[in-house]
Protein backbone atom coordinates (compact mmCIF):
# COMPACT_ATOMS: atom_id res chain seq x y z
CA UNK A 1 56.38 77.52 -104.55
CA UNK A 2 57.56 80.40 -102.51
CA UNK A 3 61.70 80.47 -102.27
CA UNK A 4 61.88 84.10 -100.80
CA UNK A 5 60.17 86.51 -98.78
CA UNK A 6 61.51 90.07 -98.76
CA UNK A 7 60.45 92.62 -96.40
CA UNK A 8 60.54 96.03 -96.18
CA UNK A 9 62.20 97.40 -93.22
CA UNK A 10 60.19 100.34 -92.14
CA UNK A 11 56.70 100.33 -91.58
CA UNK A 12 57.01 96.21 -91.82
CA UNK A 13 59.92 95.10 -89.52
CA UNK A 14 59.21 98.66 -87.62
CA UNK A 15 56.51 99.98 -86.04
CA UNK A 16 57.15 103.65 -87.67
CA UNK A 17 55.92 104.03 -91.12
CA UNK A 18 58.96 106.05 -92.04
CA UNK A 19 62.58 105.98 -90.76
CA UNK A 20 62.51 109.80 -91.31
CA UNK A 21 59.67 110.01 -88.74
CA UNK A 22 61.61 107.98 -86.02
CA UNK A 23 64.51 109.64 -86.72
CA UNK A 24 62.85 113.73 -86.54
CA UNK A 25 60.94 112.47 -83.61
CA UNK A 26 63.86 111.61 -81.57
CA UNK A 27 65.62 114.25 -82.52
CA UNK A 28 62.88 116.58 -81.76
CA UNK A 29 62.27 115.18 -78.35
CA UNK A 30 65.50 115.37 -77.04
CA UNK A 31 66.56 118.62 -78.33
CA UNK A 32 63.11 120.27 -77.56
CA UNK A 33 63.26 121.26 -81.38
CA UNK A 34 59.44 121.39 -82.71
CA UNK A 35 58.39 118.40 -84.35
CA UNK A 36 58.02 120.22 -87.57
CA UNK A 37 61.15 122.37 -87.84
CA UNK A 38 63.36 119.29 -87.48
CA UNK A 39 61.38 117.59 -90.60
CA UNK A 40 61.60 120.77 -92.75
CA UNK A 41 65.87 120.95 -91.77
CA UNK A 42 65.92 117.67 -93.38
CA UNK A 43 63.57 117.18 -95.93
CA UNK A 44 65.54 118.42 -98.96
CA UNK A 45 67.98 115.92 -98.30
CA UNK A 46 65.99 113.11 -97.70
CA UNK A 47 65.85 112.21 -101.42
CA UNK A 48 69.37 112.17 -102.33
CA UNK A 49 70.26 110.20 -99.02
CA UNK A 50 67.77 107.10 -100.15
CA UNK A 51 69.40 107.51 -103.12
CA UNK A 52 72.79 107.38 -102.31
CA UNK A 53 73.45 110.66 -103.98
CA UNK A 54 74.53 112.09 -100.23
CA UNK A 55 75.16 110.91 -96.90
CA UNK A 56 74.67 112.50 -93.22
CA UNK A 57 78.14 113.54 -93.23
CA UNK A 58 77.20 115.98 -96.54
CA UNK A 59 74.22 117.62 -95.09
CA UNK A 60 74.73 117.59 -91.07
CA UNK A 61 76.36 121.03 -91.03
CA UNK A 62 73.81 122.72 -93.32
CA UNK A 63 71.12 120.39 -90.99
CA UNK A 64 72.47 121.91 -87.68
CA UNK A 65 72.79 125.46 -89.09
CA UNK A 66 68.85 125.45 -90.11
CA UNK A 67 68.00 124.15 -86.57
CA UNK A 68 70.40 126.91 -85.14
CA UNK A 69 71.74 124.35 -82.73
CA UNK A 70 75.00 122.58 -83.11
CA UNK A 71 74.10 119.29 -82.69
CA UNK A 72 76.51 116.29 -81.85
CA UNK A 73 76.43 113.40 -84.49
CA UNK A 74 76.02 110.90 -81.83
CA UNK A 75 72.16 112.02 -81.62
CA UNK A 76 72.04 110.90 -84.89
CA UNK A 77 72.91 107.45 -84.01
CA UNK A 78 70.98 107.56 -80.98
CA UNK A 79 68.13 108.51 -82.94
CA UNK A 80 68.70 105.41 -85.12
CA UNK A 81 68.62 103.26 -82.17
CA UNK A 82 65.15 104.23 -81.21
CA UNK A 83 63.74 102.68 -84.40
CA UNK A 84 60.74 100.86 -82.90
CA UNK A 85 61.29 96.88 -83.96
CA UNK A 86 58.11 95.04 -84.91
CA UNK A 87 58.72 91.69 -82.52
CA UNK A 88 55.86 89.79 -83.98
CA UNK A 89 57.05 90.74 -88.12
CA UNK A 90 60.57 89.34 -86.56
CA UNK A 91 58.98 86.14 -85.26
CA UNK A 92 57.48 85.71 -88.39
CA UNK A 93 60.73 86.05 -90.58
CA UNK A 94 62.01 83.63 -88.01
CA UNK A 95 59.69 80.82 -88.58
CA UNK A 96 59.61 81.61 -92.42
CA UNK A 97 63.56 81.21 -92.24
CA UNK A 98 63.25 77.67 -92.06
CA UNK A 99 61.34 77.37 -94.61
CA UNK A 100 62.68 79.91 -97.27
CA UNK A 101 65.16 82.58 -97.70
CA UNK A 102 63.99 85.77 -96.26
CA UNK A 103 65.93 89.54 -97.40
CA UNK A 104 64.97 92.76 -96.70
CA UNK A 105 64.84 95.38 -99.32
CA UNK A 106 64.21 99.25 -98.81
CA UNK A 107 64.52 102.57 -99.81
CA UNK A 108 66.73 104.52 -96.97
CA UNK A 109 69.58 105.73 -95.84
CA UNK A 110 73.16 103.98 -96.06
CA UNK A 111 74.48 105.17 -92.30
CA UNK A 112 71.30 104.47 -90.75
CA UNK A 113 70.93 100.59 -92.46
CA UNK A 114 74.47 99.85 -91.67
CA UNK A 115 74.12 101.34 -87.66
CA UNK A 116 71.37 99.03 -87.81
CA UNK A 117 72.22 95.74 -88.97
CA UNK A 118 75.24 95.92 -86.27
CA UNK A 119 72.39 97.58 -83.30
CA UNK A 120 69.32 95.21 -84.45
CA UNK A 121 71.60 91.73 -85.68
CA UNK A 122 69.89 91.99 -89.00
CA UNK A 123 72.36 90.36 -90.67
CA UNK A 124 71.95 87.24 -88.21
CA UNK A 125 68.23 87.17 -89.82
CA UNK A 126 67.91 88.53 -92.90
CA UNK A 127 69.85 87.90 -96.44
CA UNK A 128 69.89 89.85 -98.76
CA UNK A 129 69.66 93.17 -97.21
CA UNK A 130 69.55 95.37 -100.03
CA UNK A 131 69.45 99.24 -99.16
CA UNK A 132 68.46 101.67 -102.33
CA UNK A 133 71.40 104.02 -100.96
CA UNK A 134 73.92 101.19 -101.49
CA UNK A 135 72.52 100.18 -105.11
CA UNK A 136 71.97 103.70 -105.97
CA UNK A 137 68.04 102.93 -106.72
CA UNK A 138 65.08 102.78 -105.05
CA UNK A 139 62.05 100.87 -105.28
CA UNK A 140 60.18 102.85 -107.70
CA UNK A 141 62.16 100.86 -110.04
CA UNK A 142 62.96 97.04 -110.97
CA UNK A 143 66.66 97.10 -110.64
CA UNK A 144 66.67 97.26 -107.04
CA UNK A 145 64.33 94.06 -107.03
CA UNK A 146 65.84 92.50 -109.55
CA UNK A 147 69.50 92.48 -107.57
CA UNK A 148 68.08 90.83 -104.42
CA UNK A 149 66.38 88.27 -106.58
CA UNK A 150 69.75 87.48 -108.63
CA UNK A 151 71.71 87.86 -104.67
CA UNK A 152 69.36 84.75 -104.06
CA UNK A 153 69.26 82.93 -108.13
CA UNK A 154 65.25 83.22 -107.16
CA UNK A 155 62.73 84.13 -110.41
CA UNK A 156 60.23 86.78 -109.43
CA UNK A 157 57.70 84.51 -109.80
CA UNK A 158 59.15 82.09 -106.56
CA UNK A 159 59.62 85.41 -104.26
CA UNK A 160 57.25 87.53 -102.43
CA UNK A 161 57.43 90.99 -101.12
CA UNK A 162 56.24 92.93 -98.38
CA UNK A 163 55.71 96.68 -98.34
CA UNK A 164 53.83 98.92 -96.44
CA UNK A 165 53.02 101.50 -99.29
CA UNK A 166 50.85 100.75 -102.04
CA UNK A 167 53.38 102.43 -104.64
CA UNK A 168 56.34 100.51 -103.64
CA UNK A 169 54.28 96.97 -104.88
CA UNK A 170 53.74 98.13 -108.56
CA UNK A 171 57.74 97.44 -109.38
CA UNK A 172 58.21 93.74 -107.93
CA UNK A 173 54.12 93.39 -108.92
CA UNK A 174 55.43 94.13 -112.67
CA UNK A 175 58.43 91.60 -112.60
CA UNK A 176 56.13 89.13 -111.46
CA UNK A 177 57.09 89.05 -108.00
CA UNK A 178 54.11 88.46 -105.30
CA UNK A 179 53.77 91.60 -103.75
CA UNK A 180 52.05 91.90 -100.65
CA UNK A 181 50.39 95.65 -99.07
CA UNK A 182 50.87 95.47 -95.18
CA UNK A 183 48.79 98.00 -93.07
CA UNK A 184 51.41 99.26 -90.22
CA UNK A 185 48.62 101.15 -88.28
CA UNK A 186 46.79 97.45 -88.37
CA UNK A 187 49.84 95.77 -87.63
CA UNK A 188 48.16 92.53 -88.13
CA UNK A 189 50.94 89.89 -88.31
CA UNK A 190 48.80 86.84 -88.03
CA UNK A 191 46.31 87.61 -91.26
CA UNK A 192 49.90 88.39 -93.64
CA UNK A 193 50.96 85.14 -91.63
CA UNK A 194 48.23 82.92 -92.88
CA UNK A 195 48.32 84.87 -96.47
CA UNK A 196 52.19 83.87 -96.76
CA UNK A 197 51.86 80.09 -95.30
CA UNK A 198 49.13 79.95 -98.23
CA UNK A 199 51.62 81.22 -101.21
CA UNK A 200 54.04 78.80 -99.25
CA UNK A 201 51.24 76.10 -100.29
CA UNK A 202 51.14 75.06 -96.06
């Protein structure tokens, strides 16, 4: 029997497979900043900030001085708050909530999850919410799975998982954890409905 489903948060609860891409989007669109140039600014950091190892603060100067423009930090935030939410993946975790716990564990960024659980209510929803920049791991490893499953006293073999990257499944997958693949560009809530009510044994 199924105690917990965990989702991922990008790509799963949002309709951008990446928060980097909503993020460099935004940014790109409202500063007029090519698409590209905005991704390269930040993608030496983007490690180290899913892994807790830095945080905007750190790199924003060195950010704004590759873009040549000085940039206020409330873009950033703004750029945050354009992360597209998946309303049918939160209806789901809605009706699932009365049945079993439901968390949310992902690799990202520690400003941008807490800005979000304040802008989106997560918090209302979801529990654990376990961010890799917080635990100082990401999801390449057990650890991070195996701290939401002790936040809930659930055995890996009672939770599922949700993930919409095929590499992200063979950690929880090796625990014993059910671990799910979700196509974002499908977006096809009702099929990963039916496949979860199943493992529920509905």
């Amino acid at each position: 029997m199924i105690k917990a489903v965990f989702f991922d948060y990008d790509g799963v609860l949002t309709r951008d497979k990446t928060g980097s891409l909503t993020t460099n989007r935004f940014l790109s669109e409202h500063t007029g900043i090519c698409f590209e140039t905005v991704c390269e600014a930040f993608r030496p950091y983007n490690a180290e900030l899913n892994e807790g190892k830095r945080n905007y603060s750190d790199i924003w100067p060195a950010v704004c001085a590759t873009l040549r423009h000085a940039l206020p930090r409330e873009l950033l935030l703004a750029a945050f708050e354009s992360t597209p939410m998946n309303a049918e993946m939160f209806a789901m975790a809605r009706e699932l909530k009365t049945r079993c716990s439901v968390g949310i564990i992902t690799d990202n960024k520690k400003e941008r999850i807490e800005h979000l659980r304040q802008y989106q209510h997560l918090d209302e929803l979801f529990a654990p919410i376990v961010v890799s920049a917080e635990l100082r791991c990401t999801k390449a490893t057990p650890a991070i799975f195996q701290y939401a499953l002790a936040c809930l006293g659930v055995r890996p073999e009672d939770s599922l998982f949700i993930d919409n990257s095929v590499e992200n499944l063979f950690a929880p997958a090796a625990l014993g954890m059910k671990a799910v693949y979700f196509d974002e560009e499908k977006n096809d809530v009702p099929a990963l409905a039916r496949h979860i009510s199943n493992e529920l044994g509905a």
